[in-house]
C-alpha atoms as a PDB file:
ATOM      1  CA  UNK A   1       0.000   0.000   0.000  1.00  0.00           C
ATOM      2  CA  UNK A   2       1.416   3.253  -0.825  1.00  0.00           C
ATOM      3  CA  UNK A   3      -0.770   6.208   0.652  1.00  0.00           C
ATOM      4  CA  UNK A   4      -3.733   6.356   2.744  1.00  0.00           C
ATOM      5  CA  UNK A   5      -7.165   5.780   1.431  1.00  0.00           C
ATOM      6  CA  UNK A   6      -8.255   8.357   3.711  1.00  0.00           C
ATOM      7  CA  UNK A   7      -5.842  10.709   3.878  1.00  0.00           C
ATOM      8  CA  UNK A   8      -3.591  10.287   0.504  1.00  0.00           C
ATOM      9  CA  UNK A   9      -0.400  10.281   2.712  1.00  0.00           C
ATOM     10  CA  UNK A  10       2.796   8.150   2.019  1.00  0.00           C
ATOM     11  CA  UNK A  11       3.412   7.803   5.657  1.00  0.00           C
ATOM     12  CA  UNK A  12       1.602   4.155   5.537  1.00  0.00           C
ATOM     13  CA  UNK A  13       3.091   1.042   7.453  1.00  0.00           C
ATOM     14  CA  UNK A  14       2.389  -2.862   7.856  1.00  0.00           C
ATOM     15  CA  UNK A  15       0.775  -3.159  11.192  1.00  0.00           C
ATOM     16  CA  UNK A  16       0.587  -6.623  13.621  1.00  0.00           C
ATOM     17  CA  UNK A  17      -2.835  -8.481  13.677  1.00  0.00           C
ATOM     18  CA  UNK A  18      -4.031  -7.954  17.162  1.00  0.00           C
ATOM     19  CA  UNK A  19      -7.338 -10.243  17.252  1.00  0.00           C
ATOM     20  CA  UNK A  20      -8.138 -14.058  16.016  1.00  0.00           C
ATOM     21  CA  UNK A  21     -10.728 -12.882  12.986  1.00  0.00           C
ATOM     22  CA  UNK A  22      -7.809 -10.611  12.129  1.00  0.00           C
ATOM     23  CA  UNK A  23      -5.053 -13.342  11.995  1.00  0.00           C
ATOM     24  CA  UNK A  24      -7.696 -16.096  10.749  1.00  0.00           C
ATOM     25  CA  UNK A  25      -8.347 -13.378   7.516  1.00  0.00           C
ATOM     26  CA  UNK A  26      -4.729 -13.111   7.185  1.00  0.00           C
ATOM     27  CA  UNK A  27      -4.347 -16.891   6.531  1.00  0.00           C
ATOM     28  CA  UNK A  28      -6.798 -16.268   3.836  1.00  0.00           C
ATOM     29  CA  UNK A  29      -6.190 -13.532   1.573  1.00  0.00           C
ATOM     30  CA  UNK A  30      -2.849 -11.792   0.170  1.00  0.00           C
ATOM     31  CA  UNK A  31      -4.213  -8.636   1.949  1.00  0.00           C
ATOM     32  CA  UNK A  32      -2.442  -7.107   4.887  1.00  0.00           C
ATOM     33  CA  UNK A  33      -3.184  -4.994   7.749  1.00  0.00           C
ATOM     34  CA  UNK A  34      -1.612  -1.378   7.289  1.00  0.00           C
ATOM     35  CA  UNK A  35      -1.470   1.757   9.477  1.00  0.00           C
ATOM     36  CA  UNK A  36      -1.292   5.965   8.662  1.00  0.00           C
ATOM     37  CA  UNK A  37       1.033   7.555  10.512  1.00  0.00           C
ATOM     38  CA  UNK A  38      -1.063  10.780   8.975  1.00  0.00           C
ATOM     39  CA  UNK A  39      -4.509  10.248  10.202  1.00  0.00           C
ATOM     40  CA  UNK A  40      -4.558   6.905  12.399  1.00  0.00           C
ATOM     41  CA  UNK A  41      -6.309   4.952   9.788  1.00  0.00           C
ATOM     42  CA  UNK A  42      -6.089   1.104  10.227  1.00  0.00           C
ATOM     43  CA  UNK A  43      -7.194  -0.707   7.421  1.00  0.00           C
ATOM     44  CA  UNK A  44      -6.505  -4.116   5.172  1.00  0.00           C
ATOM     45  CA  UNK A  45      -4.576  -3.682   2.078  1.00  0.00           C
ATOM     46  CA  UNK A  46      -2.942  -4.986  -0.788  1.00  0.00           C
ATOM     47  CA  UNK A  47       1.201  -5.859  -0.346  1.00  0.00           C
ATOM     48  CA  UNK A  48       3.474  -4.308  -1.746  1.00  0.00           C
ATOM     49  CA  UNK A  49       6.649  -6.686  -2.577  1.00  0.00           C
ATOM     50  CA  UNK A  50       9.062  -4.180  -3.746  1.00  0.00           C
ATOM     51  CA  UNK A  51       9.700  -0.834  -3.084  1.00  0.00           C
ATOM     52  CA  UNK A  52       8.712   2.032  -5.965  1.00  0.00           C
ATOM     53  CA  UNK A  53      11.193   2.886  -7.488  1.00  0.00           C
ATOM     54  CA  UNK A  54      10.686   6.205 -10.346  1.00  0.00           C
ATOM     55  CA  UNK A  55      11.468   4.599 -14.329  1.00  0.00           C
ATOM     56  CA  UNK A  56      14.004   6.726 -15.005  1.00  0.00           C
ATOM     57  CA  UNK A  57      16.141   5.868 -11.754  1.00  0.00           C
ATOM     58  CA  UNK A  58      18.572   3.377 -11.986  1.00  0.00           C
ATOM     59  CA  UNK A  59      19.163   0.102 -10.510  1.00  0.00           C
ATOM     60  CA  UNK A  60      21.908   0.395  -7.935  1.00  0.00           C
ATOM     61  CA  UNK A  61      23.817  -2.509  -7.156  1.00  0.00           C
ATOM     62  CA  UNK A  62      26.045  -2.672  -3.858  1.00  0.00           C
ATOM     63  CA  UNK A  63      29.838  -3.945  -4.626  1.00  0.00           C
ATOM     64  CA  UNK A  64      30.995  -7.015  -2.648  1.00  0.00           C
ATOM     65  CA  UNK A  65      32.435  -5.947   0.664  1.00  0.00           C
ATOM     66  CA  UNK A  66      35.815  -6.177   1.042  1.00  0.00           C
ATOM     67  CA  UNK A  67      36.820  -9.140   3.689  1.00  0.00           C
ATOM     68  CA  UNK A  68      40.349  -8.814   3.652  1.00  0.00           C
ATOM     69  CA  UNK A  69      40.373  -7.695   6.863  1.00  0.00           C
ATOM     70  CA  UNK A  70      38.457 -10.765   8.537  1.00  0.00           C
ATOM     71  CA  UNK A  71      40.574 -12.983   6.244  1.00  0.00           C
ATOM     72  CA  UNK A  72      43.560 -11.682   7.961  1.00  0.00           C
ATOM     73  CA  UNK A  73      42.433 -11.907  11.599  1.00  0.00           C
ATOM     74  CA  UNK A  74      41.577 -15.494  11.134  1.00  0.00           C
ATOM     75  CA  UNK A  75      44.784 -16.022  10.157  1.00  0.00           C
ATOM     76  CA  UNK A  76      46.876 -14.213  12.378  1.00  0.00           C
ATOM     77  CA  UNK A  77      44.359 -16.243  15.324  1.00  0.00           C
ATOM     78  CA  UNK A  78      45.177 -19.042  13.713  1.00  0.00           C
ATOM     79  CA  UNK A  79      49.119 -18.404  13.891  1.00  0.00           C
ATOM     80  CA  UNK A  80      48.592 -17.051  17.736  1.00  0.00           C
ATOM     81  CA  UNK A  81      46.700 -20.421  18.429  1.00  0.00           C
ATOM     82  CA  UNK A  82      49.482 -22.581  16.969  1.00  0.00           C
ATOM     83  CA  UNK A  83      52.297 -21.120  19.132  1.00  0.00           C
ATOM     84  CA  UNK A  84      50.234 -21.625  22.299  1.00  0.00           C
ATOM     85  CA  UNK A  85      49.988 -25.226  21.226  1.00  0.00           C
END
């Protein structure tokens, strides 16, 4: 859901199921419960998988960390451990 049906604003969140009817619907339907931090309206909705992203934005894809670092603390354990052996 992207923006309150009551209010229009983008300030809309998933929300917890707080009662049995509400978690026995939820095991039924692809429909959520969603909350406005605008207005206060609780309400079902439909999912949204993915964020929005505009068309003429880019995909950004993060570069592999770099592990070096944990690569060579390992080893330099490994070395410590050895000599205590």
């Amino acid at each position: 859901m992207l923006n309150c049906p009551k209010c229009g604003s983008p300030r809309v969140h998933r929300s917890r199921t707080r009662t049995f009817w509400e978690r026995f619907r939820k095991n039924f339907t692809h429909d959520r419960i969603h909350r406005c931090h605008g207005c206060g309206w609780r309400g079902w909705g439909p999912v949204t998988s993915e964020p929005v992203r505009p068309k003429d934005q880019p995909d950004h894809v993060r570069p592999a960390p770099n592990l070096e670092a944990i690569d060579v603390a390992v080893s330099e354990a490994q070395v410590k451990q050895a000599k205590t052996e």
